[in-house]
C-alpha atoms as a PDB file:
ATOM      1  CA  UNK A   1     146.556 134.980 101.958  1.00  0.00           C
ATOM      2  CA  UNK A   2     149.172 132.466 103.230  1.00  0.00           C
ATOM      3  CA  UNK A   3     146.681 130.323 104.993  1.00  0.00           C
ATOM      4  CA  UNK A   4     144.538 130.156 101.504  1.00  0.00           C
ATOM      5  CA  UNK A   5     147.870 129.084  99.524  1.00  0.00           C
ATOM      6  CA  UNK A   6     148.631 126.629 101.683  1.00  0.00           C
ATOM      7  CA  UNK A   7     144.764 125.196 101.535  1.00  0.00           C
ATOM      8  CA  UNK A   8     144.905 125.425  97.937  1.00  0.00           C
ATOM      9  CA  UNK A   9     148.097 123.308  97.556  1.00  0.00           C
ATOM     10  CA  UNK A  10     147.164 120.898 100.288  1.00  0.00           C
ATOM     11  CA  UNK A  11     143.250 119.924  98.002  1.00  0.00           C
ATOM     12  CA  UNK A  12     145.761 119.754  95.199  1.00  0.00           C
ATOM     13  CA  UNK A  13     147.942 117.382  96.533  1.00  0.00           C
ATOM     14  CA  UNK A  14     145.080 115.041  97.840  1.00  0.00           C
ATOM     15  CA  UNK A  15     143.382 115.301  94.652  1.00  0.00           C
ATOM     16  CA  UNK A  16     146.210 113.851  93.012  1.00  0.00           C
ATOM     17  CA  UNK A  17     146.722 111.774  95.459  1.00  0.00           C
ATOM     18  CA  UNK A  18     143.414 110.134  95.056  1.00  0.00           C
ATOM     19  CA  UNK A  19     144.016 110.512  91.468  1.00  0.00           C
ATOM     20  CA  UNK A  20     146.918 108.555  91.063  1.00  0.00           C
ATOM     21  CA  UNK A  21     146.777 104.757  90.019  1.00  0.00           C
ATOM     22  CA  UNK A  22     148.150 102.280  92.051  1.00  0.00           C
ATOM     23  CA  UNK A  23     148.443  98.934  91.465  1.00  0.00           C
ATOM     24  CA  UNK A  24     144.994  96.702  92.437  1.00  0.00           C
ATOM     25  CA  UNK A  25     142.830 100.017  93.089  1.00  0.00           C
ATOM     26  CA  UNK A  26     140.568 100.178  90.079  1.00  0.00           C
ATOM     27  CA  UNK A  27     138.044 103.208  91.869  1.00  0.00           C
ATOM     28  CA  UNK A  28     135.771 105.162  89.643  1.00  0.00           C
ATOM     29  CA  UNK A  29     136.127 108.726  89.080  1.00  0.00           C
ATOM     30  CA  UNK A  30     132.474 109.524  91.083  1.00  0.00           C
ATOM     31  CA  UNK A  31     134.254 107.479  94.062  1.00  0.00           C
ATOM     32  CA  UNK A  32     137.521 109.347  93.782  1.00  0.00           C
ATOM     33  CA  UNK A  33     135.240 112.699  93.608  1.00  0.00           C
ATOM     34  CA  UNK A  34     132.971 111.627  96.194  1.00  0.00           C
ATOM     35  CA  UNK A  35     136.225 110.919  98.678  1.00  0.00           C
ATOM     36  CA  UNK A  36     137.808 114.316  98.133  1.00  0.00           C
ATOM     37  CA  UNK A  37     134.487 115.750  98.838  1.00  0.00           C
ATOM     38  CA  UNK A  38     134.394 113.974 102.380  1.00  0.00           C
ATOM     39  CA  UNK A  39     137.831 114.928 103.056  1.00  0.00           C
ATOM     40  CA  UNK A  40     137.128 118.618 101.720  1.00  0.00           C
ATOM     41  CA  UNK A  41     133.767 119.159 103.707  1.00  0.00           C
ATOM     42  CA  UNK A  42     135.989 117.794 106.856  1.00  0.00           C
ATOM     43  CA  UNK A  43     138.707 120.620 106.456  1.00  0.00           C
ATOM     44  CA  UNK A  44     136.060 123.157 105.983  1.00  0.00           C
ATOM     45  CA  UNK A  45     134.440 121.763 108.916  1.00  0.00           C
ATOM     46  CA  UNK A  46     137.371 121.771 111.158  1.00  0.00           C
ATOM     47  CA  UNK A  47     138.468 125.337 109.978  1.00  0.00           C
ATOM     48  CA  UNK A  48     135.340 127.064 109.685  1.00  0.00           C
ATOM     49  CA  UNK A  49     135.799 129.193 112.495  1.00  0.00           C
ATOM     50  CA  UNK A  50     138.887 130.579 111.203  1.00  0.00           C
ATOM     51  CA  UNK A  51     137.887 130.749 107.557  1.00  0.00           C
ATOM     52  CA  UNK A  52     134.819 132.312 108.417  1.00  0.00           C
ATOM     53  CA  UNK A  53     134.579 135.498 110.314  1.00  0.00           C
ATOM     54  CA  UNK A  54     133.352 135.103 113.780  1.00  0.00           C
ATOM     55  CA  UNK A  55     131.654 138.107 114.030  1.00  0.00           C
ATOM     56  CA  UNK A  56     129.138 139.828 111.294  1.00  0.00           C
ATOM     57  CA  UNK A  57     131.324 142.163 109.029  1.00  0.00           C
ATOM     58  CA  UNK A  58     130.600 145.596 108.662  1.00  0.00           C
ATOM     59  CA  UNK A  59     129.227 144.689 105.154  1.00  0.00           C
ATOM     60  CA  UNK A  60     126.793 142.308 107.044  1.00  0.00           C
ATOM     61  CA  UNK A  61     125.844 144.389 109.559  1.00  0.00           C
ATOM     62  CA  UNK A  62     125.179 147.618 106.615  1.00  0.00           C
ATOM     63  CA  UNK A  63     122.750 144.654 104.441  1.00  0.00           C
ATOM     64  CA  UNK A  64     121.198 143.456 107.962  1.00  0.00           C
ATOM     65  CA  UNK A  65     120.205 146.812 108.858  1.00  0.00           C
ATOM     66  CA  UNK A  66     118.769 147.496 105.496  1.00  0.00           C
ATOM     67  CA  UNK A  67     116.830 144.428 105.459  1.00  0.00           C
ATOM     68  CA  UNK A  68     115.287 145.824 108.671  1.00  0.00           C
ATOM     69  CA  UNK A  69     114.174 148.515 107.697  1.00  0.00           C
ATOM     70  CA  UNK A  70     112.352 146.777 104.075  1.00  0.00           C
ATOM     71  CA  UNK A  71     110.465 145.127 106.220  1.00  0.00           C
ATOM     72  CA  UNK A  72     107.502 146.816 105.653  1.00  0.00           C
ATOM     73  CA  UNK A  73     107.655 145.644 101.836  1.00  0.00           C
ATOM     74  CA  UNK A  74     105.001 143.204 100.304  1.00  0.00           C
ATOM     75  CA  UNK A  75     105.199 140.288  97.449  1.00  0.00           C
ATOM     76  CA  UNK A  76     104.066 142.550  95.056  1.00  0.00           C
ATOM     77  CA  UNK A  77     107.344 144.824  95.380  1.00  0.00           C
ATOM     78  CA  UNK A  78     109.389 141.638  94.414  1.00  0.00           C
ATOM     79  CA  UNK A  79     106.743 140.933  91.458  1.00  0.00           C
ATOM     80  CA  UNK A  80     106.095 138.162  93.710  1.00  0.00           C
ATOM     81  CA  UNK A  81     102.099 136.908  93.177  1.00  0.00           C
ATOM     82  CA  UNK A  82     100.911 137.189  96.709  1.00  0.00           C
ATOM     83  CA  UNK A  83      98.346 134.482  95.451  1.00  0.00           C
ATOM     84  CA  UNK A  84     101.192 131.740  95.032  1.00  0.00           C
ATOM     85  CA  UNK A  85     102.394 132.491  98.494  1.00  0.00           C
ATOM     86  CA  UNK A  86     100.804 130.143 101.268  1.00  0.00           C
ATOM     87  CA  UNK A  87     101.627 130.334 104.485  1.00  0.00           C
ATOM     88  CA  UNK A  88     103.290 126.757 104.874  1.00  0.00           C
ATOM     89  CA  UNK A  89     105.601 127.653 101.901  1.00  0.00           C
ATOM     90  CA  UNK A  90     107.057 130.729 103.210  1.00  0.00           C
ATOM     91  CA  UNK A  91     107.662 129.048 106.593  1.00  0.00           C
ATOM     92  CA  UNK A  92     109.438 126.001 104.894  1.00  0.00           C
ATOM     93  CA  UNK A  93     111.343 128.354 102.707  1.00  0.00           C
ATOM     94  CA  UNK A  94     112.542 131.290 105.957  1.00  0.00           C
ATOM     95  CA  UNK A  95     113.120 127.920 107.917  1.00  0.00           C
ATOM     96  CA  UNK A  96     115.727 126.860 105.496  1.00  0.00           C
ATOM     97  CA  UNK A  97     117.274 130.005 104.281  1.00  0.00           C
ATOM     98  CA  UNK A  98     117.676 130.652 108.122  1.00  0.00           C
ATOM     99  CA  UNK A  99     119.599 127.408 108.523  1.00  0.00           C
ATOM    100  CA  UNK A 100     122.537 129.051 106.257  1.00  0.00           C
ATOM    101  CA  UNK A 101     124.179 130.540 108.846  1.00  0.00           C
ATOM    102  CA  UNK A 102     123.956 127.832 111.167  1.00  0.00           C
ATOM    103  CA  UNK A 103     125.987 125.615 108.963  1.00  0.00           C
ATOM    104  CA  UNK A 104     129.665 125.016 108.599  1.00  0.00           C
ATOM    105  CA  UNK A 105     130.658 124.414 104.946  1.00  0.00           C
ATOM    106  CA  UNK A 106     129.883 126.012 101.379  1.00  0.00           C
ATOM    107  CA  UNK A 107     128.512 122.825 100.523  1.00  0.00           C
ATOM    108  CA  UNK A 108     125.988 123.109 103.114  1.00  0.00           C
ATOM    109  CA  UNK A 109     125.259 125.998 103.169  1.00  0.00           C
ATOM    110  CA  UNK A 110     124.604 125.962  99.457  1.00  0.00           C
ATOM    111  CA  UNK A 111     122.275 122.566 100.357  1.00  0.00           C
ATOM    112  CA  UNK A 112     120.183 124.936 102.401  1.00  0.00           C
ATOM    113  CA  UNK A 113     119.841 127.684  99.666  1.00  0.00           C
ATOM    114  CA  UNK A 114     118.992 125.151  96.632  1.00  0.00           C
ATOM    115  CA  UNK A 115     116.736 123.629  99.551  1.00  0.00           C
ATOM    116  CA  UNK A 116     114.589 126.750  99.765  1.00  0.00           C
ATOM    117  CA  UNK A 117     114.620 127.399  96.006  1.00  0.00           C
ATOM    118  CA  UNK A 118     113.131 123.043  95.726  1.00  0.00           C
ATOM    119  CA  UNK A 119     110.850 124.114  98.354  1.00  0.00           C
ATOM    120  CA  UNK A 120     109.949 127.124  96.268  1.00  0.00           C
ATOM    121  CA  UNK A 121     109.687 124.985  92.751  1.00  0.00           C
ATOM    122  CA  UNK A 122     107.803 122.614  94.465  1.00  0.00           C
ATOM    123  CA  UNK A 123     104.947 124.858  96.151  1.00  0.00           C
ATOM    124  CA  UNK A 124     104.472 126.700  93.127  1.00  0.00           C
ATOM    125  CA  UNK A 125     103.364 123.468  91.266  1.00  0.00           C
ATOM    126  CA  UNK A 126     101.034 123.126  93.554  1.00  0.00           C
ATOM    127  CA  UNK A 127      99.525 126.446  94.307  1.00  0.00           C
ATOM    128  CA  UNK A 128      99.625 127.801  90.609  1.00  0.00           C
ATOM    129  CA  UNK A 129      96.355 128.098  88.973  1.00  0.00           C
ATOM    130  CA  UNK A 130      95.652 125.277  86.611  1.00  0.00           C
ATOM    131  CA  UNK A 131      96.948 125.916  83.420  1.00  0.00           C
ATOM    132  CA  UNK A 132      99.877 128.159  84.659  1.00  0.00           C
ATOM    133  CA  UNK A 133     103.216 126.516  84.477  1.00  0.00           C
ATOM    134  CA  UNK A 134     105.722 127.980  86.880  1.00  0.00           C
ATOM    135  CA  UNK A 135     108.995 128.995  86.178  1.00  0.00           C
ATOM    136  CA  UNK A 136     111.745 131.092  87.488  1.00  0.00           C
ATOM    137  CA  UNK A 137     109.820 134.424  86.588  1.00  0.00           C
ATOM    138  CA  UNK A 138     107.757 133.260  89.802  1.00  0.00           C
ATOM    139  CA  UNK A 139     110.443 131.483  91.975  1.00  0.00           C
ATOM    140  CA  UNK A 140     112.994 134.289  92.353  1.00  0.00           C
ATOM    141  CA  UNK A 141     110.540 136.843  93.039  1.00  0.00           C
ATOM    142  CA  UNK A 142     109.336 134.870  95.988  1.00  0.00           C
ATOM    143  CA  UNK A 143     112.907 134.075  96.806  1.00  0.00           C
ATOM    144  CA  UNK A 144     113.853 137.377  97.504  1.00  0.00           C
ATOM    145  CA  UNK A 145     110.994 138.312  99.337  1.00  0.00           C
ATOM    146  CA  UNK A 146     111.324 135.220 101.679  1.00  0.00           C
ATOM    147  CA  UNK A 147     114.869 135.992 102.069  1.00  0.00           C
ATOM    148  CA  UNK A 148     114.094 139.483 103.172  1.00  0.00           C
ATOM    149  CA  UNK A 149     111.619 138.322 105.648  1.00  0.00           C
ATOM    150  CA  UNK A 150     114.797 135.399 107.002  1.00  0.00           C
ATOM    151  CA  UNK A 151     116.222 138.638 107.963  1.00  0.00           C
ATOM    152  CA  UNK A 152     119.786 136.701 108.219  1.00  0.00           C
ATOM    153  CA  UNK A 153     122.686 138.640 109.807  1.00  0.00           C
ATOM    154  CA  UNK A 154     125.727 137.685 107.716  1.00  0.00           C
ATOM    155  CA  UNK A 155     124.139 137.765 103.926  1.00  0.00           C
ATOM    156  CA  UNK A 156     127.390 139.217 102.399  1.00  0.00           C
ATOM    157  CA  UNK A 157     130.211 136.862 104.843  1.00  0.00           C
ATOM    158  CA  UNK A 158     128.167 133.696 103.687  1.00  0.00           C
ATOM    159  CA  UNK A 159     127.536 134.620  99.783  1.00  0.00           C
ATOM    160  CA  UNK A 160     131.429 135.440  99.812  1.00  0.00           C
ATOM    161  CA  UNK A 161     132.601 132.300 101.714  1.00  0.00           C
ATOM    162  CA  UNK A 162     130.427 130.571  99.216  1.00  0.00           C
ATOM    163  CA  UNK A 163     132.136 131.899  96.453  1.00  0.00           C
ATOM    164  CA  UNK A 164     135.605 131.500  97.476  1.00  0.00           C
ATOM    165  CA  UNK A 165     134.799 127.759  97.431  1.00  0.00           C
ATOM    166  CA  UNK A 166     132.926 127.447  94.190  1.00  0.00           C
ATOM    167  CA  UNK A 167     134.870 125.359  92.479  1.00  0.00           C
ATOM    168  CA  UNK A 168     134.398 122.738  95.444  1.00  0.00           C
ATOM    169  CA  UNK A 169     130.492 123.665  95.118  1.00  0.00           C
ATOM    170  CA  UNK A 170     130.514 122.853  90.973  1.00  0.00           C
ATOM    171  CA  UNK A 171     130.541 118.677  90.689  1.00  0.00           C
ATOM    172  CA  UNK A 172     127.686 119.186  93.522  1.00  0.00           C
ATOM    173  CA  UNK A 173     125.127 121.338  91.893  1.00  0.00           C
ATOM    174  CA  UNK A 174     126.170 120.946  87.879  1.00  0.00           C
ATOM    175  CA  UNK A 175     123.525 118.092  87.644  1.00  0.00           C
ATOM    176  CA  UNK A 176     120.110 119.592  89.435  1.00  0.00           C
END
């Protein structure tokens, strides 16, 4: 908890720093944001090993297993429309959802997440049947089956590291 408060009041303190007018630096908010992004993502960086658990949790290891043993379910137990999944897709999208855990920040790991859900979007409008328009009734169907079949190991360390940092995540993702 101490190590979080200190965190907390150290982003504060550079945010205002950055802020703060002085006299001859006219920089726009977006570069002001952009900056205490940088700096942010560097911290993260630079701590992740002691922000994040180095091992799987017991929460992790509890999902992992149970994602083992679903293995054996198909699109259509997601509602997923085995007809929209092609092969190249679902590597793309297990590719990218499997690069989570191999990255260092919430921002980045979020990047890979949204990346797999574009990938997703982006198949779909291609693969649909003419006529058919796709929307998220088909995406997060497929989404969860293709995260299934990532079979990643720390699911519930990286969805809560995520969150712990969502405010950080926000000026990122409001616009897509």
């Amino acid at each position: 908890y101490g190590f979080w408060k200190i965190y907390i009041e150290f982003r504060k303190r550079i945010a205002d720093w950055i802020n703060c007018d002085r006299p001859g630096e006219n920089y726009p908010p977006e570069c002001r944001e952009k900056v205490l992004r940088q700096i942010n993502n560097h911290i993260l960086f630079k701590l992740h090993s002691k922000i994040f658990p180095p091992q799987s949790s017991v929460q992790d290891r509890d999902l992992h297993e149970k994602f083992v043993k679903m293995q054996c379910l198909n699109p259509e137990d997601f509602d997923a429309k085995k007809e929209l999944l092609h092969p190249y897709l679902c590597r793309l999208v297990v590719e990218w959802l499997r690069k989570v855990e191999l990255m260092s920040t919430p921002q980045e790991k979020m990047t890979c997440i949204v990346n797999a859900y574009q990938v997703i979007l982006d198949g779909l409008d291609v693969f649909s049947p003419q006529g058919h328009v796709p929307g998220a009734d088909d995406a997060n169907p497929l989404l969860f089956y293709l995260l299934l079949k990532a079979l990643p190991e720390r699911v519930y360390s990286t969805l809560n590291y995520i969150e712990l940092f969502k405010e950080d995540l926000k000026s990122t993702y409001d616009h897509k």
